[in-house]
Structures are given as C-alpha cells and as structure tokens.
N, C-alpha and C. Protein backbone atom coordinates (compact mmCIF):
# COMPACT_ATOMS: atom_id res chain seq x y z
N UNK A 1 17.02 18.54 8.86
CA UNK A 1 17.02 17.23 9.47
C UNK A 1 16.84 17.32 10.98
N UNK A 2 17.33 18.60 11.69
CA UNK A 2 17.00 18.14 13.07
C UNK A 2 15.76 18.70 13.12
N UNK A 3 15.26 19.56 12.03
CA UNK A 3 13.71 19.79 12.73
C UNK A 3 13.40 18.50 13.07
N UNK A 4 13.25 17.45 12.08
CA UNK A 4 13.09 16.36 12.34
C UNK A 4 12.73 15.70 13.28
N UNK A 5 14.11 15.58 14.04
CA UNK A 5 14.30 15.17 15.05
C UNK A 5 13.61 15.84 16.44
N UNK A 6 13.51 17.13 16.57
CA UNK A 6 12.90 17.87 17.47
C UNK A 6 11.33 17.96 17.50
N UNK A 7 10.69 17.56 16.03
CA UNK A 7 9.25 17.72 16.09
C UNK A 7 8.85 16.03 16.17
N UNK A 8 9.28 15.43 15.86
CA UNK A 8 9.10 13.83 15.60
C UNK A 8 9.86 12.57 16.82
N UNK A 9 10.80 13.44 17.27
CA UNK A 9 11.30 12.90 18.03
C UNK A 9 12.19 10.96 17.10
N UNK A 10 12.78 11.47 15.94
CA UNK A 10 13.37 9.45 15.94
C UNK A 10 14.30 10.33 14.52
N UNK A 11 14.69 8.95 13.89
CA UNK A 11 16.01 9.01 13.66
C UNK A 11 15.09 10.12 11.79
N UNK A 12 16.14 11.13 11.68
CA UNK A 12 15.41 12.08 10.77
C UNK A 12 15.76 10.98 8.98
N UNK A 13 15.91 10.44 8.82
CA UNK A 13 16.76 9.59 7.96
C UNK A 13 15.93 8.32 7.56
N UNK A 14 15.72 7.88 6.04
CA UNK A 14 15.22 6.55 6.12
C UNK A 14 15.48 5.96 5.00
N UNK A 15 16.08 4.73 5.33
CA UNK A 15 16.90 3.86 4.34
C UNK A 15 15.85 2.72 3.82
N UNK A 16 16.04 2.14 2.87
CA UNK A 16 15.18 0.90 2.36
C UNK A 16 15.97 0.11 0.97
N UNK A 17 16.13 -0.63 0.73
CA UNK A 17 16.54 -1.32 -0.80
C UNK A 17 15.74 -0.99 -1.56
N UNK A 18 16.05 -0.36 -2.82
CA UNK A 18 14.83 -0.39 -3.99
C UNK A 18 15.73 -1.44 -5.26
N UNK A 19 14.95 -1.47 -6.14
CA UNK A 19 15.26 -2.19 -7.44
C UNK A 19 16.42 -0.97 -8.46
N UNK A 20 17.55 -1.23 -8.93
CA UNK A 20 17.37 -0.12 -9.89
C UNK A 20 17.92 -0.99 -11.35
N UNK A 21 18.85 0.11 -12.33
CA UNK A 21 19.02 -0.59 -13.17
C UNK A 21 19.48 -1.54 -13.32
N UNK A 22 19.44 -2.56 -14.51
CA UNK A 22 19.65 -3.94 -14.62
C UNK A 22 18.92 -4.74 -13.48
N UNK A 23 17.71 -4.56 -12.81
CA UNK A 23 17.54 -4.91 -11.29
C UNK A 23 18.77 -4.85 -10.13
N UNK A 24 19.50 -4.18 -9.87
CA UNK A 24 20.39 -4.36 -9.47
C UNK A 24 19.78 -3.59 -8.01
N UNK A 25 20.01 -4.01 -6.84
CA UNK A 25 19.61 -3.50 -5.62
C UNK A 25 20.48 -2.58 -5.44
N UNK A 26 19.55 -1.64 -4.91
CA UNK A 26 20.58 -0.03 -4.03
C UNK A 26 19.68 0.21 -3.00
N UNK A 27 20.23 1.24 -1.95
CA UNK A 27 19.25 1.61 -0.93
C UNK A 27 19.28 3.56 -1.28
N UNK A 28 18.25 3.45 -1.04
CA UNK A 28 17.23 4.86 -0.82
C UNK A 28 17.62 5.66 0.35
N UNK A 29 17.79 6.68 0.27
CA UNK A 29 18.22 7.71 1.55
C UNK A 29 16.83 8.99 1.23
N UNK A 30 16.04 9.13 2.39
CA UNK A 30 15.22 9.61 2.14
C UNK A 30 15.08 10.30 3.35
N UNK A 31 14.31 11.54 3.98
CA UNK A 31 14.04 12.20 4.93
C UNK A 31 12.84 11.52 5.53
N UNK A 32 13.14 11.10 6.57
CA UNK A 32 11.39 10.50 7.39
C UNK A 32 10.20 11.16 6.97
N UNK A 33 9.26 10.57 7.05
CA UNK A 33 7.94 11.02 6.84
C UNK A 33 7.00 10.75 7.84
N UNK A 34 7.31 9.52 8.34
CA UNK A 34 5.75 8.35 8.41
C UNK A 34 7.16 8.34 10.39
N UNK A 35 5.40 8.66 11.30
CA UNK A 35 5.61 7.96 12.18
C UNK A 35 4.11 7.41 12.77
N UNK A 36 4.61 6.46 13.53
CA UNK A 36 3.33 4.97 13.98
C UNK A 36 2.87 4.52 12.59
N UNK A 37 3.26 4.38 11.50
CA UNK A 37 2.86 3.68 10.53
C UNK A 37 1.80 4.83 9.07
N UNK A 38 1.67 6.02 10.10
CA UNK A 38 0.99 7.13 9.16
C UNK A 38 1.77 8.32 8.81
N UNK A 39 1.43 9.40 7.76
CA UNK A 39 2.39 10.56 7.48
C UNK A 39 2.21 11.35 8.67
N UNK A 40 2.98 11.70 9.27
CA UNK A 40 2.97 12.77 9.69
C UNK A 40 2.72 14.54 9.31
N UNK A 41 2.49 15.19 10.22
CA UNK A 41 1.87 16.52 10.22
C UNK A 41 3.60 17.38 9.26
N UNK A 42 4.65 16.94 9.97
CA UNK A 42 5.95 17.46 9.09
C UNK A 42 5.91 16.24 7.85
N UNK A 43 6.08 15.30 7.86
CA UNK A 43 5.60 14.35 6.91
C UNK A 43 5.30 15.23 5.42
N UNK A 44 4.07 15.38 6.14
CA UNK A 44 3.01 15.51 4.68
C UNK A 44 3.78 16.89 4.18
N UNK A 45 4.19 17.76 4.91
CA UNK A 45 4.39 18.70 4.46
C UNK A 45 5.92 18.69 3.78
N UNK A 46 6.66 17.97 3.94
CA UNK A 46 8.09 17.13 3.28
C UNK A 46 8.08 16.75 2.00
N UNK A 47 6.71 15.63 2.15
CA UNK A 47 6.24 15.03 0.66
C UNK A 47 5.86 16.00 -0.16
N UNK A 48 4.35 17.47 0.42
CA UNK A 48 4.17 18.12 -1.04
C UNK A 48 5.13 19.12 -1.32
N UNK A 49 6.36 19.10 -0.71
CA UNK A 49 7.67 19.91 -1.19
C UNK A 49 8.69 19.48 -2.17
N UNK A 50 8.38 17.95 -1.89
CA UNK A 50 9.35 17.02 -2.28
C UNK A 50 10.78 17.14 -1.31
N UNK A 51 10.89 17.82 -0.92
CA UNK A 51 12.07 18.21 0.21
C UNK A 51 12.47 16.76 0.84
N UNK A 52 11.87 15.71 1.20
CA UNK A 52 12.55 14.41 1.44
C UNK A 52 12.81 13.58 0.81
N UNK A 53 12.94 14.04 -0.62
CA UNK A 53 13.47 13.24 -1.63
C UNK A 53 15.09 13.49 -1.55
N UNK A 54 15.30 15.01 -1.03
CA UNK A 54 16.86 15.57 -1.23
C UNK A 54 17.86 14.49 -0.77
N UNK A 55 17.82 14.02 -0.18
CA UNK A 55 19.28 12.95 0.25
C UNK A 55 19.39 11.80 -0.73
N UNK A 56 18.13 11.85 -1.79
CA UNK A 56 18.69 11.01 -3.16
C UNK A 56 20.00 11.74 -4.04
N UNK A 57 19.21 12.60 -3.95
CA UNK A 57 20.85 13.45 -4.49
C UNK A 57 22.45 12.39 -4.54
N UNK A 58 22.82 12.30 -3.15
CA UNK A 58 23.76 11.31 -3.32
C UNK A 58 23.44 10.36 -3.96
N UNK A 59 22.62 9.65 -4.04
CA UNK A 59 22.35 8.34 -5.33
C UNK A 59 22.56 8.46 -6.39
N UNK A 60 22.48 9.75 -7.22
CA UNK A 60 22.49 10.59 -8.32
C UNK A 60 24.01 10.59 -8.40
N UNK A 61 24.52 10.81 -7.68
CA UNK A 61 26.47 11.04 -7.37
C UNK A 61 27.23 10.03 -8.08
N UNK A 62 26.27 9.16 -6.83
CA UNK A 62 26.68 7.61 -7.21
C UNK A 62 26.92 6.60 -8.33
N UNK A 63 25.60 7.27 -8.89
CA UNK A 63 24.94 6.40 -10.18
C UNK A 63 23.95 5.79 -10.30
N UNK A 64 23.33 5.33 -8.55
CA UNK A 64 22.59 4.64 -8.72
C UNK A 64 21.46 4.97 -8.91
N UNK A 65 21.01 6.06 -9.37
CA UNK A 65 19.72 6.98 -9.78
C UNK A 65 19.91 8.42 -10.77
N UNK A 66 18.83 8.79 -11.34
CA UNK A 66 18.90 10.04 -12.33
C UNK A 66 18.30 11.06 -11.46
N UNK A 67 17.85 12.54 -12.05
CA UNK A 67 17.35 13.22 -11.74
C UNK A 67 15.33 11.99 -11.86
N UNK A 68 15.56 12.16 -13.37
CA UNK A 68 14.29 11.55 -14.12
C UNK A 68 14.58 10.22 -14.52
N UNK A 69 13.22 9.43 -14.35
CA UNK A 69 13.34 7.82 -14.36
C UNK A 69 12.29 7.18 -13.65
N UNK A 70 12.25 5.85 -14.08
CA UNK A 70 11.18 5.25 -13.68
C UNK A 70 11.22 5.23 -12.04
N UNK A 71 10.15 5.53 -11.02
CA UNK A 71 10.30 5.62 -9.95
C UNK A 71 10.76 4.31 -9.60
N UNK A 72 12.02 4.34 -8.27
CA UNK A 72 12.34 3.24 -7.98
C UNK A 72 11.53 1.92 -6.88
N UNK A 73 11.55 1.20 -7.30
CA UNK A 73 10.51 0.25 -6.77
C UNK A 73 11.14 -0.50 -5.41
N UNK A 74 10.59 -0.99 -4.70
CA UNK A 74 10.95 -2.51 -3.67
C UNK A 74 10.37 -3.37 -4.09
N UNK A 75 11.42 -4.74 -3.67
CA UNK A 75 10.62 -5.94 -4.25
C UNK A 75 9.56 -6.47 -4.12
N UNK A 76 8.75 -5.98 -2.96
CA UNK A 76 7.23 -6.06 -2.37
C UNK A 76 6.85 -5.57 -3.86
N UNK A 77 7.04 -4.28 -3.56
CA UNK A 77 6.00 -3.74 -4.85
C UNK A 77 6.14 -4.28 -6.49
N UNK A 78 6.94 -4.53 -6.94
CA UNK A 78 7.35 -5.26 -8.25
C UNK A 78 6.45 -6.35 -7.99
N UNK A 79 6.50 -7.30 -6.78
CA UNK A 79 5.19 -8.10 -7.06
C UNK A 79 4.06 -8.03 -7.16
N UNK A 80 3.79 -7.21 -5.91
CA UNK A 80 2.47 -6.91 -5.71
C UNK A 80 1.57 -5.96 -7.31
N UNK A 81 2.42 -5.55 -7.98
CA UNK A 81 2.30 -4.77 -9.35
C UNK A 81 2.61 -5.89 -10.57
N UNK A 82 2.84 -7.04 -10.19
CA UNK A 82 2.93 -8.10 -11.28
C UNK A 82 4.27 -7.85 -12.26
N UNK A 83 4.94 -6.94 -12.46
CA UNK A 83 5.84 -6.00 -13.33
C UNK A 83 7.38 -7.09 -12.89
N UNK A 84 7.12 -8.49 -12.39
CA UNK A 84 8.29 -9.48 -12.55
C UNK A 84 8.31 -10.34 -13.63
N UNK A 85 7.91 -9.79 -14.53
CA UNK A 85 7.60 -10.78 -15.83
C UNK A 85 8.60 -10.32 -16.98
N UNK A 86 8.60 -11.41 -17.76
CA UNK A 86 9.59 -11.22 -19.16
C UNK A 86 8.91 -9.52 -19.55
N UNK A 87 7.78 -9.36 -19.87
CA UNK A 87 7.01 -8.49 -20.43
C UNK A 87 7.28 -7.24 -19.99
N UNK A 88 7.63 -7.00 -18.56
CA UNK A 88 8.25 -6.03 -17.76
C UNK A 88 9.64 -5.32 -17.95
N UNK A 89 10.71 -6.26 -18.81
CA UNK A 89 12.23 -6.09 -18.38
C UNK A 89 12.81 -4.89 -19.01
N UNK A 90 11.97 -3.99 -19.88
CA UNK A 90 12.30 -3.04 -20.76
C UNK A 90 12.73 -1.59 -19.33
N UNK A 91 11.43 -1.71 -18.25
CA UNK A 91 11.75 -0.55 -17.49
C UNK A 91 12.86 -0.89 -16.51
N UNK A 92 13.46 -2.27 -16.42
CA UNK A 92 15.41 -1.90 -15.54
C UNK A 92 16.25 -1.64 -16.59
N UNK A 93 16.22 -1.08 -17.86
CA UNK A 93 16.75 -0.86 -18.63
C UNK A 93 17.47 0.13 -18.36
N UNK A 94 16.90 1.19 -17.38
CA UNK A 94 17.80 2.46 -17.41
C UNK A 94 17.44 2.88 -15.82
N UNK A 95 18.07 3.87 -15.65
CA UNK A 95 18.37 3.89 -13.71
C UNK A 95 16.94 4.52 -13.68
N UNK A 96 16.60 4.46 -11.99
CA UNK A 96 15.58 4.72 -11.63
C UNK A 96 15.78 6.51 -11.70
N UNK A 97 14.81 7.10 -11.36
CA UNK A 97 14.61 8.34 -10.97
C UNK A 97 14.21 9.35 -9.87
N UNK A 98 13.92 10.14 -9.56
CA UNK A 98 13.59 10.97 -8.06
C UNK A 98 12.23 11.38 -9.00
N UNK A 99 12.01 11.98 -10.12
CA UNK A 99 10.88 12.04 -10.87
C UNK A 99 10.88 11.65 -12.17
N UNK A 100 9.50 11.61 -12.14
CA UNK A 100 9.38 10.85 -13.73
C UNK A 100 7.79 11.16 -14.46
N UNK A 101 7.65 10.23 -16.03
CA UNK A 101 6.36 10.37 -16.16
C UNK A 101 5.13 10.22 -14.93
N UNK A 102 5.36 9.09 -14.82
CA UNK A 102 4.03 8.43 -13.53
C UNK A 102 4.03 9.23 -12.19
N UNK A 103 5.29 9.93 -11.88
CA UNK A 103 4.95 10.68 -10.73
C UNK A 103 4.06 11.85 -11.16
N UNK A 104 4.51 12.71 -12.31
CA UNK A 104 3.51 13.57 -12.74
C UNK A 104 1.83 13.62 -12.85
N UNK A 105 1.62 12.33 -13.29
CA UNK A 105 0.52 11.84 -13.70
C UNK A 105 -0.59 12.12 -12.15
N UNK A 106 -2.05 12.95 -12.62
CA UNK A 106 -2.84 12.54 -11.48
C UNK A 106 -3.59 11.57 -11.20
N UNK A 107 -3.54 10.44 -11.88
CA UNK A 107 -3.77 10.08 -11.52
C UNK A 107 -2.92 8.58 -11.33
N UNK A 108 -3.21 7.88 -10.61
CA UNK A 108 -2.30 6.96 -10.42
C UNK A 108 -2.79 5.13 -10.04
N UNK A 109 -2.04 4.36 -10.75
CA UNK A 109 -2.94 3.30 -11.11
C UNK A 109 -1.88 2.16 -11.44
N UNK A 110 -2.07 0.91 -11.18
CA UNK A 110 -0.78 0.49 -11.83
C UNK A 110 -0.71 0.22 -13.55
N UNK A 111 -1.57 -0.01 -14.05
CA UNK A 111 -1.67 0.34 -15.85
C UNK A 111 -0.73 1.45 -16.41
N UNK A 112 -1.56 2.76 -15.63
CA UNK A 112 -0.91 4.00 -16.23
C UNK A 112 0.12 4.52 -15.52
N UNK A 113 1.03 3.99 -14.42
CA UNK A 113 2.36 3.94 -14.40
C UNK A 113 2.77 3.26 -15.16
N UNK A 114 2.84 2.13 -15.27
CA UNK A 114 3.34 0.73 -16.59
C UNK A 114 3.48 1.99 -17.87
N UNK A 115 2.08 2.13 -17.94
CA UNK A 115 2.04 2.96 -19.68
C UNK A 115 3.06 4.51 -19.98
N UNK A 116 2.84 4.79 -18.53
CA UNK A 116 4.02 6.02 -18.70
C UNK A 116 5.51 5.83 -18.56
N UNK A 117 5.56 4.94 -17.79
CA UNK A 117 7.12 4.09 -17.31
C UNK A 117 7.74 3.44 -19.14
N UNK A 118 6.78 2.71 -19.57
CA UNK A 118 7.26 2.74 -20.66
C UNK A 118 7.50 3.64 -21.99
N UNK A 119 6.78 4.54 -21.79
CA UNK A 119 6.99 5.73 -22.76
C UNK A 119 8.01 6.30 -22.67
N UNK A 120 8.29 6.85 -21.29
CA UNK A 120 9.36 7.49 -20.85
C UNK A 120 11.17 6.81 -21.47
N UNK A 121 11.13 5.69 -21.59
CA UNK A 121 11.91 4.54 -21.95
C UNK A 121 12.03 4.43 -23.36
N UNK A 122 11.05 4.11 -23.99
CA UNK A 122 10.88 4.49 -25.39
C UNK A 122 11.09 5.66 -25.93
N UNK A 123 11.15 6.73 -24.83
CA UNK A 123 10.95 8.51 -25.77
C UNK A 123 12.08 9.03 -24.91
N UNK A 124 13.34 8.39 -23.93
CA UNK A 124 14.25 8.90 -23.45
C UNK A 124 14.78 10.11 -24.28
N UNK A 125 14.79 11.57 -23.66
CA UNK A 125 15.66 12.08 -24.37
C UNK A 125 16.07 13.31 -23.30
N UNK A 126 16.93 14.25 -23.91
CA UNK A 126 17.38 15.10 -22.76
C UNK A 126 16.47 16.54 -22.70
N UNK A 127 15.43 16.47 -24.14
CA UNK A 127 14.69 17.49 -24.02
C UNK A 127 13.01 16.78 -22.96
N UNK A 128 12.86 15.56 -23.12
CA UNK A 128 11.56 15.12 -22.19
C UNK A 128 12.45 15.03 -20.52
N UNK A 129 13.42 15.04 -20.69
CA UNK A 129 13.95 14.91 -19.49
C UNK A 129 13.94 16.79 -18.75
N UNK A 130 14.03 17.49 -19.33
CA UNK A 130 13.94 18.61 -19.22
C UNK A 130 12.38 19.24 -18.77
N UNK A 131 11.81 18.59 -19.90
CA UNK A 131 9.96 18.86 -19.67
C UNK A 131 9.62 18.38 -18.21
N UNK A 132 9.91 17.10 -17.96
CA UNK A 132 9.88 16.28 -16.24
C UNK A 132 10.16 17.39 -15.47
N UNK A 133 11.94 17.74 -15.86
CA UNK A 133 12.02 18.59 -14.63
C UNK A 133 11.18 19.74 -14.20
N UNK A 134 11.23 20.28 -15.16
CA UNK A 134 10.37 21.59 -15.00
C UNK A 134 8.82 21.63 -14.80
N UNK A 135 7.88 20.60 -15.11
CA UNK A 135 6.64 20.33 -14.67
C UNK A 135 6.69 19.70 -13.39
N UNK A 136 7.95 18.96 -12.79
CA UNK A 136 8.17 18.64 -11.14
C UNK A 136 8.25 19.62 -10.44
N UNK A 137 9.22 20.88 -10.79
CA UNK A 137 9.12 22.36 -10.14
C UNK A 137 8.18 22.78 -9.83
N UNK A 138 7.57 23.02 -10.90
CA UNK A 138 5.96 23.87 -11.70
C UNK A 138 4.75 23.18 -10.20
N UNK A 139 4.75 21.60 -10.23
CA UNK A 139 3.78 20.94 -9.52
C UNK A 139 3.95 21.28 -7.85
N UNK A 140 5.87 21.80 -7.50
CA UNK A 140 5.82 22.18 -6.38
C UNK A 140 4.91 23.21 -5.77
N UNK A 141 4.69 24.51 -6.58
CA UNK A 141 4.26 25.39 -6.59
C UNK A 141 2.45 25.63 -6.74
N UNK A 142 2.20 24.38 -7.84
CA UNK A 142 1.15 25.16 -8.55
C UNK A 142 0.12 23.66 -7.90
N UNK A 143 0.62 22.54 -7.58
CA UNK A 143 -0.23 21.09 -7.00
C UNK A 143 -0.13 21.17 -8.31
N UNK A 144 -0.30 18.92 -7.98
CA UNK A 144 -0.04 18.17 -9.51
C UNK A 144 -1.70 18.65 -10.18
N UNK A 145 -2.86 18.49 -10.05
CA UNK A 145 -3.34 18.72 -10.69
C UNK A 145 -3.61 20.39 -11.02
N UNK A 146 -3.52 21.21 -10.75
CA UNK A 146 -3.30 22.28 -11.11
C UNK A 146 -2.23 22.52 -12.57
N UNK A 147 -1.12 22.01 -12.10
CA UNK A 147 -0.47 22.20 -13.23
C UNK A 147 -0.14 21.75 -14.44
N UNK A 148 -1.35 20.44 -14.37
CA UNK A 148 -1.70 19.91 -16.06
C UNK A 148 -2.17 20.83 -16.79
C-alpha cells in the first residue's frame, strides 16, 4: 500500500457501494488503480495480479462477500446492464464474489455474464467453487486466455 502512495502519490485505498446479497448495499475496499480517470502504470499491473482485490478479504470476514460469486455490481451498472428486472432477481440470491464464472470468461459481454452469473447460481457447489478458484490462480500465471 505505500508503494502506492510513493509511486502515485493519493490515498492507496478505494471505497465504493456495490449491490450484494438480497440487494443489500456494502462498500468495496479495494487497492487504487486508476489515477486522472485512467489505469495506471502500477494500476495495470495490480489488476493482472489481482493483488487489489486483497482488502476484499475483509468483506469475506464480514459476510458481505465469498471467495466465488457473482461479481459485485454498483447501481450505475445494474442499470446500465438492464439486470433491475423481475427476470434478474435469481443473481442477489447469494453473496457477491472476488471471482467468479464471468470473470473467467474471455470474453466479456453483458449476455454472457448474465449467462454465466446464472449458471454459477444454478450449479452452486463447493466442487465448481473450487474449479473458479483454481482457474483464477492458473489465469494469474498463465493470462485469462491462455488458460482456457
């Protein structure tokens, strides 16, 4: 975190409300990425580590998140993705996640998040939850498309 601070110069830390289960609002603790509005050079290199996901961890503590789960949303995005509809309510069914089907996926779309978000939901179990983890590892190492 203080590299952070020493290469970026601002606060190493970044909070936001997401949606989680039952819709129920929580906030996100995440490692900065983005400064003037773009990723940054430590940024980018945070994201393909996943390394600024780590301060979800406490959310995980909490409850208000899993390891695996539907990625957690903001209410911008639930609209802007249409996914506020009766037709939608199956994915606040269960807590959000740090990874999941749709993060795996290369490609990315709002359909085939929907289509994996719901599978994942439908096919909950502790052995697909296991497969997630270990193809999230696997993708650290090997890039997401590589390791399909």
């Amino acid at each position: 975190m203080l590299f952070i601070v020493f290469v970026d110069f601002q606060n190493p830390l970044f909070f936001q409300t997401r949606i989680g289960k039952n819709k129920k609002p929580f906030t996100i603790i995440k490692l900065r990425t983005m400064k003037k509005n773009s990723v940054s050079k430590l940024g980018n290199i945070l994201r393909k580590t996943g390394i600024d996901e780590l301060p979800q961890i406490l959310k995980i503590i909490s409850t208000s998140m899993s390891f695996v789960g539907p990625h957690p949303l903001n209410e911008q995005d639930i609209i802007r993705l249409g996914w506020n509809s009766e037709y939608h309510t199956s994915r606040w069914k269960c807590r959000p996640g740090i990874t999941g089907l749709a993060q795996l996926s290369p490609c990315c779309n709002k359909k085939m998040s929907w289509l994996l978000d719901k599978k994942y939901i439908q096919c909950n179990s502790i052995l697909l939850d296991l497969k997630i983890l270990f193809s999230s590892f696997a993708i650290l190492f090997l890039g997401k498309k590589t390791s399909h």
